[in-house]
N, C-alpha and C. Protein backbone atom coordinates (compact mmCIF):
# COMPACT_ATOMS: atom_id res chain seq x y z
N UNK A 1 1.65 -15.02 12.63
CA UNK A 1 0.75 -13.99 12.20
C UNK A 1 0.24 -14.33 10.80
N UNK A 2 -1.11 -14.26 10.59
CA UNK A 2 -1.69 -14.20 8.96
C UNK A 2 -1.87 -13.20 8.40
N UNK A 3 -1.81 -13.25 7.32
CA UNK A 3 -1.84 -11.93 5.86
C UNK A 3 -2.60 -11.20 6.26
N UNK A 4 -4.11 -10.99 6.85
CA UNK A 4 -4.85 -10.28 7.07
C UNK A 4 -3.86 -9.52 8.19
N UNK A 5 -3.64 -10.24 9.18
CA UNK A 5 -3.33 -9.11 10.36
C UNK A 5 -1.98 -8.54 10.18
N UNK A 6 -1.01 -9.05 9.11
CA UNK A 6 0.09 -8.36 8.73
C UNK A 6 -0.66 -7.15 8.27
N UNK A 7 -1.39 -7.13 7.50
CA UNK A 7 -1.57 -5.98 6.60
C UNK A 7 -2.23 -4.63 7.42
N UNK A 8 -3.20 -5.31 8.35
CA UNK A 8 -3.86 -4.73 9.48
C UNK A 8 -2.22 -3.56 10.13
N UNK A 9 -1.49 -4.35 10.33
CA UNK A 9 -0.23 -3.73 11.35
C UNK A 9 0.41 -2.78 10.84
N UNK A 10 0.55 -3.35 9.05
CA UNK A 10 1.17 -2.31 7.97
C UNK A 10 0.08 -0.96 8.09
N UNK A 11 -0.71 -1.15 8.08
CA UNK A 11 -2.10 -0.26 7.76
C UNK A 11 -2.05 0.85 8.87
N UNK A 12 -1.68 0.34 10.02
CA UNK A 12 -1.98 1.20 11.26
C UNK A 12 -0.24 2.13 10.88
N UNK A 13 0.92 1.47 10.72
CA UNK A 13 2.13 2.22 10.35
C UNK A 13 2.26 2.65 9.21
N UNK A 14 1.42 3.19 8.54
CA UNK A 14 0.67 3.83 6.99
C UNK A 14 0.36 5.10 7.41
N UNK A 15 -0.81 4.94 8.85
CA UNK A 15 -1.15 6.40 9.24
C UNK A 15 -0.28 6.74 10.14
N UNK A 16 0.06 6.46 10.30
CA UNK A 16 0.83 6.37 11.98
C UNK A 16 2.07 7.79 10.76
N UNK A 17 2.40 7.03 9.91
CA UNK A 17 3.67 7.85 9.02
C UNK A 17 3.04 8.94 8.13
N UNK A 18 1.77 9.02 7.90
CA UNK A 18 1.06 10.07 7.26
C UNK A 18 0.91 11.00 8.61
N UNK A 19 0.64 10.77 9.79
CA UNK A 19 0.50 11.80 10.55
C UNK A 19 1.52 13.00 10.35
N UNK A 20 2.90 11.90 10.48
CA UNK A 20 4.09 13.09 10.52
C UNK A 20 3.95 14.06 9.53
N UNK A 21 3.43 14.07 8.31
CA UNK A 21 3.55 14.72 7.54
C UNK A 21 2.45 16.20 7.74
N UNK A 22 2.96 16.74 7.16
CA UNK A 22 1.95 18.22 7.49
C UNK A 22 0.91 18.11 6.16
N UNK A 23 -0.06 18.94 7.17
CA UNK A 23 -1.52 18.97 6.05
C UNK A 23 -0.82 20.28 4.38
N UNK A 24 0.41 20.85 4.79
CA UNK A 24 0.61 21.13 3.66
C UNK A 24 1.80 20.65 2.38
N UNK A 25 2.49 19.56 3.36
CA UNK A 25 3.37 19.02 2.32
C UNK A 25 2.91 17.96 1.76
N UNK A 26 1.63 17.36 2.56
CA UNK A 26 1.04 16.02 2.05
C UNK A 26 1.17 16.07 0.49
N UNK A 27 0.70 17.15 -0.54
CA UNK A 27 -0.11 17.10 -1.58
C UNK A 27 0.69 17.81 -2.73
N UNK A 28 2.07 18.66 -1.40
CA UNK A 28 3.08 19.27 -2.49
C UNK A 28 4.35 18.18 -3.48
N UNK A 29 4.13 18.59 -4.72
CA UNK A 29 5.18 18.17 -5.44
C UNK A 29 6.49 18.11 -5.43
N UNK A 30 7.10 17.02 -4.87
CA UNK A 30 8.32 16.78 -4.69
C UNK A 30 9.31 16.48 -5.79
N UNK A 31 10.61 17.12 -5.96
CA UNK A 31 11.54 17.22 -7.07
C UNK A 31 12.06 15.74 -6.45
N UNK A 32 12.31 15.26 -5.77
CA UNK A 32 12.85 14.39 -5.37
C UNK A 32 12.10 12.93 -6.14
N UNK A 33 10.47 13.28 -6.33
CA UNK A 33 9.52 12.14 -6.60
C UNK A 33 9.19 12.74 -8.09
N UNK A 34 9.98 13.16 -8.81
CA UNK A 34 9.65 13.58 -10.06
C UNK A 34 8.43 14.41 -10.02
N UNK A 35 7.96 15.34 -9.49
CA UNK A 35 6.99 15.99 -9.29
C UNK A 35 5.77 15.29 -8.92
N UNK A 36 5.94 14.10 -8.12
CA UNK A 36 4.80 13.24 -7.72
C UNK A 36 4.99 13.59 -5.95
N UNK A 37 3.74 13.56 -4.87
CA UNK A 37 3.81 13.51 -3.72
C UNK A 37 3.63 12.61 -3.08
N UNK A 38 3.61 12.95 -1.36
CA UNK A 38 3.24 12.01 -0.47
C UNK A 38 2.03 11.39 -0.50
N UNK A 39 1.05 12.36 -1.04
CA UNK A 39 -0.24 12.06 -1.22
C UNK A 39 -0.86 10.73 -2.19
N UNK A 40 -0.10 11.28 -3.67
CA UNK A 40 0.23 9.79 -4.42
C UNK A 40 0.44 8.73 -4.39
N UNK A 41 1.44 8.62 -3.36
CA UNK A 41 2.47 7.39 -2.67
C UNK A 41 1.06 6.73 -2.15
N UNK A 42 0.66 7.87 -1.20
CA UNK A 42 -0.12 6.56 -0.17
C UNK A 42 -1.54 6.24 -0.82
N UNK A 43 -1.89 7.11 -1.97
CA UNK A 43 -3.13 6.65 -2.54
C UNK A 43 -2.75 5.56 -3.42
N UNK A 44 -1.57 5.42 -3.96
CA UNK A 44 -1.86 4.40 -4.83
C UNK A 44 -1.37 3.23 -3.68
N UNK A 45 -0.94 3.28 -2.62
CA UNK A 45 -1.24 2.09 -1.41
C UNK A 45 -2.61 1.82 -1.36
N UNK A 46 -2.83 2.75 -1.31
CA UNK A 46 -4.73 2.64 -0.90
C UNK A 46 -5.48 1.76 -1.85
N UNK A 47 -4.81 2.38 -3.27
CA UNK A 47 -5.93 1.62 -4.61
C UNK A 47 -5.71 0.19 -4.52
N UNK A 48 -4.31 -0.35 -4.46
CA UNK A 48 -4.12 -2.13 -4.33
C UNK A 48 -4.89 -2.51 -3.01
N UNK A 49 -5.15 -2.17 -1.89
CA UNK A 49 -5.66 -3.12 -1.17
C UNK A 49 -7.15 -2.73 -0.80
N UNK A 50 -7.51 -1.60 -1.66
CA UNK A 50 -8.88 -1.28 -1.82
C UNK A 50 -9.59 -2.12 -3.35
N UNK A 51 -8.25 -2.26 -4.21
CA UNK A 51 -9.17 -3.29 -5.26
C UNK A 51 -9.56 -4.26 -5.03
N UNK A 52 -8.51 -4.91 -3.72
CA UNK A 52 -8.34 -6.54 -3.50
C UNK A 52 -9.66 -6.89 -2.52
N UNK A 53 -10.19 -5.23 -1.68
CA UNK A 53 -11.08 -5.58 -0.77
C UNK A 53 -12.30 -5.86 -2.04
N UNK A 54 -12.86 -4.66 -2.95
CA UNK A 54 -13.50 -4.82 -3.68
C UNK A 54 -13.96 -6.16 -4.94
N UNK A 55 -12.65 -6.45 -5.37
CA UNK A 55 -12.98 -7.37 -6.02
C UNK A 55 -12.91 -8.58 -5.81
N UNK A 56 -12.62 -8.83 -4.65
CA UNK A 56 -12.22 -10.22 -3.85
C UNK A 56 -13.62 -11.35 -3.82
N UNK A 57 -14.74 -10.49 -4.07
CA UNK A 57 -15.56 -11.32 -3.93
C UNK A 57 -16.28 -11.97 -5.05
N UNK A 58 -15.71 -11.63 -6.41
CA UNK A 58 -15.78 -11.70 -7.59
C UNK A 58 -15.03 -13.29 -8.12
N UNK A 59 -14.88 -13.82 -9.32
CA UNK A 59 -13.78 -14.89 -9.77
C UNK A 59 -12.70 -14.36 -10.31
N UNK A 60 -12.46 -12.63 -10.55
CA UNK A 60 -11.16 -12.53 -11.15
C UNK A 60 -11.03 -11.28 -10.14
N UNK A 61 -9.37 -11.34 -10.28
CA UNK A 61 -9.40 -9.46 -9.66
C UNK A 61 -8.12 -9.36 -10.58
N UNK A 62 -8.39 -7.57 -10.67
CA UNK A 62 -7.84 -7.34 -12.04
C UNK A 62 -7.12 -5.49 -11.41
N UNK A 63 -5.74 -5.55 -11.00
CA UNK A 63 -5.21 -4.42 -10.63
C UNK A 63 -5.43 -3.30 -11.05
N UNK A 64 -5.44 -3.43 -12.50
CA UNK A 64 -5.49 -2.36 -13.32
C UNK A 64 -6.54 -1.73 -13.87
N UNK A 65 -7.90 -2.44 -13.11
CA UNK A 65 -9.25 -1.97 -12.98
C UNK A 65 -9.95 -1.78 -11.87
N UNK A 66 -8.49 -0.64 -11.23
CA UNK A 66 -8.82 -0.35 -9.51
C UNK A 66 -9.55 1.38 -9.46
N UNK A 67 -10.23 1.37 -8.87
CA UNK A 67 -10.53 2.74 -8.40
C UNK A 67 -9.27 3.88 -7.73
N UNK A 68 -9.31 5.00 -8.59
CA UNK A 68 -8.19 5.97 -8.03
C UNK A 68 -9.10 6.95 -7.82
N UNK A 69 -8.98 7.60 -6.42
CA UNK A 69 -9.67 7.79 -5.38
C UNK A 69 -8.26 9.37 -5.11
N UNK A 70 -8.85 9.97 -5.77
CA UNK A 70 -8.18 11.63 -5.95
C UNK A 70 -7.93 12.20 -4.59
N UNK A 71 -9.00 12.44 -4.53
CA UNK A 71 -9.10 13.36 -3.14
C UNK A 71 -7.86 12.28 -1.92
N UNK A 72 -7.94 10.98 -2.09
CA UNK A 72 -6.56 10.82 -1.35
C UNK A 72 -5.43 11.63 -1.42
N UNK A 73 -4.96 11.70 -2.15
CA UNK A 73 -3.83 12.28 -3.03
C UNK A 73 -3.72 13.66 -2.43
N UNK A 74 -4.63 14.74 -2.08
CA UNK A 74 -4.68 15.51 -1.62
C UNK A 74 -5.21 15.96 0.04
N UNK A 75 -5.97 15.40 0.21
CA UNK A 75 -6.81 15.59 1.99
C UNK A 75 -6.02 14.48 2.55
N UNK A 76 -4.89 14.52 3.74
CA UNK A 76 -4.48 13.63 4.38
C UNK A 76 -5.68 13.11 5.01
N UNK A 77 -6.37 13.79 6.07
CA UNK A 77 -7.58 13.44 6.80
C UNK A 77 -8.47 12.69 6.10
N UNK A 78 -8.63 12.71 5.14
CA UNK A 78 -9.63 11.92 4.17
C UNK A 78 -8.96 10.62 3.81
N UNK A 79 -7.67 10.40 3.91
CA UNK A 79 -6.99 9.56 3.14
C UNK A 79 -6.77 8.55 4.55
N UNK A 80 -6.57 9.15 6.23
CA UNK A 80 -6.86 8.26 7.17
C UNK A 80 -8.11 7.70 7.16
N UNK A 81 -8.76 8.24 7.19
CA UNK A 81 -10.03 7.98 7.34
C UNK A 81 -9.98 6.71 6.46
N UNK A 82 -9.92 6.71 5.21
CA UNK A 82 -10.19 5.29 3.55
C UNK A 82 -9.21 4.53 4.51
N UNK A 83 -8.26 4.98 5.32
CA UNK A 83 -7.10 3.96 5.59
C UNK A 83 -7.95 3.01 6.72
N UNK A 84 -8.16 3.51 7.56
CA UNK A 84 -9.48 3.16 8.93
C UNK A 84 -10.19 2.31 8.45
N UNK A 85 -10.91 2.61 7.29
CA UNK A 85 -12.34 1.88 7.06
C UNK A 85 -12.11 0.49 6.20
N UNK A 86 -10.71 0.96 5.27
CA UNK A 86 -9.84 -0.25 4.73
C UNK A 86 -9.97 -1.45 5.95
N UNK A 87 -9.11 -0.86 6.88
CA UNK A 87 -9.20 -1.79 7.82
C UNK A 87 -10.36 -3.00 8.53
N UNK A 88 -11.49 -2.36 8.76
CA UNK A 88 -12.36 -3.23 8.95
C UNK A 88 -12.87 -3.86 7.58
N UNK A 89 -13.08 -3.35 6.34
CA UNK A 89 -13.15 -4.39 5.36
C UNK A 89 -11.96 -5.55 5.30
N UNK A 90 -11.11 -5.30 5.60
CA UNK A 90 -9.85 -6.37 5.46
C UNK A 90 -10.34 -7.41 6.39
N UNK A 91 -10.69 -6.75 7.43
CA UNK A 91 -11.25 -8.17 8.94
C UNK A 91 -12.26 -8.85 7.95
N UNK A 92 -12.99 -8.55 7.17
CA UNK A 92 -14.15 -9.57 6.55
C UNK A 92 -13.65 -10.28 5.66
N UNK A 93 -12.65 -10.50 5.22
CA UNK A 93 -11.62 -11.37 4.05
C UNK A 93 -11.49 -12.71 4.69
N UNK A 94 -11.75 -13.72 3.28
CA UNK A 94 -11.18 -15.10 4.40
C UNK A 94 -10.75 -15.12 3.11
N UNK A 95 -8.57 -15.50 4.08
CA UNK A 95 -7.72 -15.88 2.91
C UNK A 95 -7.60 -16.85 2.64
N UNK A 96 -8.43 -17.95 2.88
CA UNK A 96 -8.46 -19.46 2.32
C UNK A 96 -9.21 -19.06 1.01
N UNK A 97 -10.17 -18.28 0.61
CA UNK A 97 -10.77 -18.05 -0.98
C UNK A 97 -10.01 -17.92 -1.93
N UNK A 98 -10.30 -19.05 -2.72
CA UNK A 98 -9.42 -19.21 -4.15
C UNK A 98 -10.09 -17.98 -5.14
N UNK A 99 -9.55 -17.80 -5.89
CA UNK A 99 -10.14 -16.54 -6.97
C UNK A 99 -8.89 -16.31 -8.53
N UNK A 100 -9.06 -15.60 -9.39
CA UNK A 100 -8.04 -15.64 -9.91
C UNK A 100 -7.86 -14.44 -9.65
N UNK A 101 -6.91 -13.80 -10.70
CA UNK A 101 -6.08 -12.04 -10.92
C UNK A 101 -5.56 -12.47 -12.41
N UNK A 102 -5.83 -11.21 -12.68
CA UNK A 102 -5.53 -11.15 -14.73
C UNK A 102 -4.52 -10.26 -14.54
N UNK A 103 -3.41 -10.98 -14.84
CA UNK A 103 -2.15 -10.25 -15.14
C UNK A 103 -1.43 -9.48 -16.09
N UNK A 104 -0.79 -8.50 -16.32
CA UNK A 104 -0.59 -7.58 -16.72
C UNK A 104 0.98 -6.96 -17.10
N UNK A 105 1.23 -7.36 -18.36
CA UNK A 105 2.75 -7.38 -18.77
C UNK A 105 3.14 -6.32 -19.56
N UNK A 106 2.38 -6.01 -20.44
CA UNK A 106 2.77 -5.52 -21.68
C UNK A 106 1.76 -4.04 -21.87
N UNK A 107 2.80 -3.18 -22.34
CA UNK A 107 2.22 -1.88 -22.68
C UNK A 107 1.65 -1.31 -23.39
N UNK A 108 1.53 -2.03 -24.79
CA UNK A 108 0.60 -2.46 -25.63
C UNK A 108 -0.56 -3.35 -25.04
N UNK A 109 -1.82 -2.74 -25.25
CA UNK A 109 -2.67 -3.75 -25.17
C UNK A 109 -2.45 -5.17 -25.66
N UNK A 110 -2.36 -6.28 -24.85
CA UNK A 110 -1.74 -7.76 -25.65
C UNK A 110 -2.97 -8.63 -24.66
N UNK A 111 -2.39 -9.89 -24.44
CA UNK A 111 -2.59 -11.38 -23.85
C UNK A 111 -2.33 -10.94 -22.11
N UNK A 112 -3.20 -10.71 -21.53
CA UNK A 112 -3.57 -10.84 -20.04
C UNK A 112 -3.93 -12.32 -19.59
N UNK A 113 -3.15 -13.13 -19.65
CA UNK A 113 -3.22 -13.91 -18.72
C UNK A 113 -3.78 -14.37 -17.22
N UNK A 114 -4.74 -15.23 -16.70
CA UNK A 114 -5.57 -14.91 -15.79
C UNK A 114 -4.71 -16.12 -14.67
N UNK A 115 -4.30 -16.11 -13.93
CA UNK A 115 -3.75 -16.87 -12.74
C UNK A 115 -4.53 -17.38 -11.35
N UNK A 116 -4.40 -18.50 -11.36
CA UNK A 116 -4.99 -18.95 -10.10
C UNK A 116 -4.07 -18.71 -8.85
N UNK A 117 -5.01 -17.83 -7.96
CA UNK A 117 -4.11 -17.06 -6.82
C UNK A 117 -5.48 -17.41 -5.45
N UNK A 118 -5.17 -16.84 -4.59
CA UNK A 118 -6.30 -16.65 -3.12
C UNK A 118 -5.94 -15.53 -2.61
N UNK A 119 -7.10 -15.40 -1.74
CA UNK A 119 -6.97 -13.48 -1.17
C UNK A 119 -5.75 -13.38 -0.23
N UNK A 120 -5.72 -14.78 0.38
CA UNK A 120 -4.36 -14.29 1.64
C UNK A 120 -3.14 -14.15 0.38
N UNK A 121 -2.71 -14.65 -1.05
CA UNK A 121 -1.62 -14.44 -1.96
C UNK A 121 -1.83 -13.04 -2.38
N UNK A 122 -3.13 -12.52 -2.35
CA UNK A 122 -3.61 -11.00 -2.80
C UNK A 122 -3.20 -10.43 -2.14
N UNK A 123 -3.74 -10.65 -0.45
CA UNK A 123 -2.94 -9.68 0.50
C UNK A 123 -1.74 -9.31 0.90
N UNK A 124 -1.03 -10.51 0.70
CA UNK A 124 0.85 -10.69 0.58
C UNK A 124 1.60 -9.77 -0.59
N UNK A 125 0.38 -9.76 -1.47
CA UNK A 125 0.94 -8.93 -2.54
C UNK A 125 0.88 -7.33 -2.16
N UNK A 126 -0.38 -6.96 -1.61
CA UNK A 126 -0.82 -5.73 -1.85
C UNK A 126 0.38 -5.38 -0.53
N UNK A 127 0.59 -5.96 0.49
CA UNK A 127 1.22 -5.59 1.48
C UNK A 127 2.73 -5.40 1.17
N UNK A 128 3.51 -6.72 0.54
CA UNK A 128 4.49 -6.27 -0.24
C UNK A 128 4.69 -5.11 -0.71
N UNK A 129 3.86 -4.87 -2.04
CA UNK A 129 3.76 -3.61 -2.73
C UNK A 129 3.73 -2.36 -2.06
N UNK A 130 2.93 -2.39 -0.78
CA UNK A 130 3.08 -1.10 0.04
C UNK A 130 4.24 -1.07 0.69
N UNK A 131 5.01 -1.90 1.31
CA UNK A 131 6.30 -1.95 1.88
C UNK A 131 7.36 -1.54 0.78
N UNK A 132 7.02 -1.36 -0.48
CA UNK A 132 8.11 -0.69 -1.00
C UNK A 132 8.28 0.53 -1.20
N UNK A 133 6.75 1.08 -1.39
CA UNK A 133 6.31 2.68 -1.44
C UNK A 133 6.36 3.15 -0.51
N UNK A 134 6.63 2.70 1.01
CA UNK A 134 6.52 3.04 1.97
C UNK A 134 8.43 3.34 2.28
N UNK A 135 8.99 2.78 1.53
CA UNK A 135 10.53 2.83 1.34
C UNK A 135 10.86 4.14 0.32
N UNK A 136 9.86 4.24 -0.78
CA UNK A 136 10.03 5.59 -1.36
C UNK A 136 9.93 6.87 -0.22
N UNK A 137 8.41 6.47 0.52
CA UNK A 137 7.84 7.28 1.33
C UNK A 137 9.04 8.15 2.12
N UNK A 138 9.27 7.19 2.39
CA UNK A 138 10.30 7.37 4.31
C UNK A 138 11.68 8.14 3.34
N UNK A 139 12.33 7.97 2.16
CA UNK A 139 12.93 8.87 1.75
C UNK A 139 13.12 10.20 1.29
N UNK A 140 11.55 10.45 0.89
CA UNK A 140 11.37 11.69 0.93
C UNK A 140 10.99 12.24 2.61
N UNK A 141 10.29 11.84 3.32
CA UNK A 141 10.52 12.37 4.75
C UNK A 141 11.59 12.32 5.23
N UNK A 142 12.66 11.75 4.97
CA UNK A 142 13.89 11.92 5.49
C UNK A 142 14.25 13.39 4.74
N UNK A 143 14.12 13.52 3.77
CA UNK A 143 14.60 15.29 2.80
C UNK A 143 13.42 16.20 3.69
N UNK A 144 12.10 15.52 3.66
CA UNK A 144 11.50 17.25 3.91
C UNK A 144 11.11 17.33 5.35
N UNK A 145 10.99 16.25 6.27
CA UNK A 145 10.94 16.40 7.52
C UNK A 145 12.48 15.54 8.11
N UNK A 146 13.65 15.90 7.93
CA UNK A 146 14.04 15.29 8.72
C UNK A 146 14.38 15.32 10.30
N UNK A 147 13.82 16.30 11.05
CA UNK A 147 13.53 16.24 12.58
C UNK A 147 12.39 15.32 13.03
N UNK A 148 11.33 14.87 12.07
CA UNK A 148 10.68 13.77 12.41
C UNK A 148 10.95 12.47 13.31
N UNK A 149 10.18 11.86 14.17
CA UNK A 149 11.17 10.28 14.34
C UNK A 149 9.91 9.13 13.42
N UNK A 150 11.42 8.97 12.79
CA UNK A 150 10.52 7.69 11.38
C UNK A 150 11.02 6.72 11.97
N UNK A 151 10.17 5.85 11.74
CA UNK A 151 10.45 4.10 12.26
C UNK A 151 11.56 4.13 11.19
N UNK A 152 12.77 3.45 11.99
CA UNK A 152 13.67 2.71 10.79
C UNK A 152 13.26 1.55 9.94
N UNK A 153 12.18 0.98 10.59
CA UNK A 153 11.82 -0.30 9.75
C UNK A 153 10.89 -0.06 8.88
N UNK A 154 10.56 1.13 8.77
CA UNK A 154 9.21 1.86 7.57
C UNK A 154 10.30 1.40 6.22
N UNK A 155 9.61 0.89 5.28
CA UNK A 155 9.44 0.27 4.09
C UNK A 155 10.86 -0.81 4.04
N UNK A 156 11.03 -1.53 5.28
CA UNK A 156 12.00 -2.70 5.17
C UNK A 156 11.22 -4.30 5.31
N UNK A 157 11.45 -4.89 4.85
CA UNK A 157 10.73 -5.93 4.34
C UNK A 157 10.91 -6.26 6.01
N UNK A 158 9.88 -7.71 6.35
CA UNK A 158 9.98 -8.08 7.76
C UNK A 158 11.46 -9.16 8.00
N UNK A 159 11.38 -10.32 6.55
CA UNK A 159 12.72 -11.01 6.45
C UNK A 159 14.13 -10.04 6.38
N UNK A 160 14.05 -8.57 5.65
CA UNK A 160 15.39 -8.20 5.86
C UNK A 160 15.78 -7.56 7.61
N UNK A 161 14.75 -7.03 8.09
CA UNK A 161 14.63 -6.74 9.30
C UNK A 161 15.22 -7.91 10.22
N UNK A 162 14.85 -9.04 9.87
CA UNK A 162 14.92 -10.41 10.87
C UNK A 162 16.89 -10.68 10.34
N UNK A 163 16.96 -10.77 9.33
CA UNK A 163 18.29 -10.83 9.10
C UNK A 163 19.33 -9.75 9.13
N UNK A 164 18.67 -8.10 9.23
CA UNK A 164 19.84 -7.31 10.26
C UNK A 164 19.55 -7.59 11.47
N UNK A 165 18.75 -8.25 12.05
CA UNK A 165 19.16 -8.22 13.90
C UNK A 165 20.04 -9.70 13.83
N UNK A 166 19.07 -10.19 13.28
CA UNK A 166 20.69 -11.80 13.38
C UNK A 166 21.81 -11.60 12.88
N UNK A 167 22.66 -10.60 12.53
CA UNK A 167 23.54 -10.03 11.92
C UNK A 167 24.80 -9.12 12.44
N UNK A 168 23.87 -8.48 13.79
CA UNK A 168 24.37 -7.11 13.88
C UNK A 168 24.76 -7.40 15.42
């Protein structure tokens, strides 16, 4: 499988796990998430692989000059929908394109460093990155829906997955 269609698969088990959630806990503040929600979680999924679609066609892409896109955060339905349309922009990506990404260390404004990377290393990233929020995710649905059925493999990497079944 390639980066594009990993992310494609992640993407579809993104909504697939926003469904469970109700149109009124989507957006409520969870003590569990420091007063941050479900809604948050999956928008700032949204912003990494909506920058990477956006700026991909550029010579730099730069995380931290991503569009945050509110109304995710709050309208689940609105937030499938960006998830949907994500999707077919991702099919137009070719991850053989070299490009850089300006990296980002220090909390003080300092030295951003610019790295030579390609979109399929972009997409590995952004997909990564959602597989971990998606591990926050699935813990708070375990507290506020737990009669739900959550994939057990929601926010487990695909290598740790491959090494509990060779394991168990």
């Amino acid at each position: 499988m390639n980066c594009k269609k990993g992310a494609l698969q992640l993407i579809d088990s993104i909504i697939s796990t926003m469904e469970l959630i109700g149109d009124d806990l989507y957006d409520t503040p969870l003590e569990l998430y420091n007063g941050s929600t479900f809604g948050k979680h999956f928008r700032h999924i949204y912003d990494f692989f909506n920058c990477l679609v956006e700026q991909s066609d550029g010579s730099c892409i730069d995380y931290c000059d991503r569009h945050r896109d509110s109304e995710i955060e709050s309208s689940k339905s609105y937030a499938i929908n960006c998830f949907k349309q994500l999707t077919i922009r991702i099919h137009d990506l070719s991850e053989e394109s070299e490009m850089m990404v300006q990296a980002d260390f220090e909390i003080s404004s300092g030295l951003r460093p610019i790295v030579k990377t390609s979109v399929g290393r972009e997409i590995m990233y952004a997909y990564d990155h959602a597989v971990h929020h998606l591990a926050i995710i699935k813990i708070g649905l375990k507290e506020k829906c737990p009669h739900a059925l959550i994939d057990n493999n929601l926010g487990v990497a695909a290598s740790t997955i491959r090494h509990q079944y060779a394991h168990d």
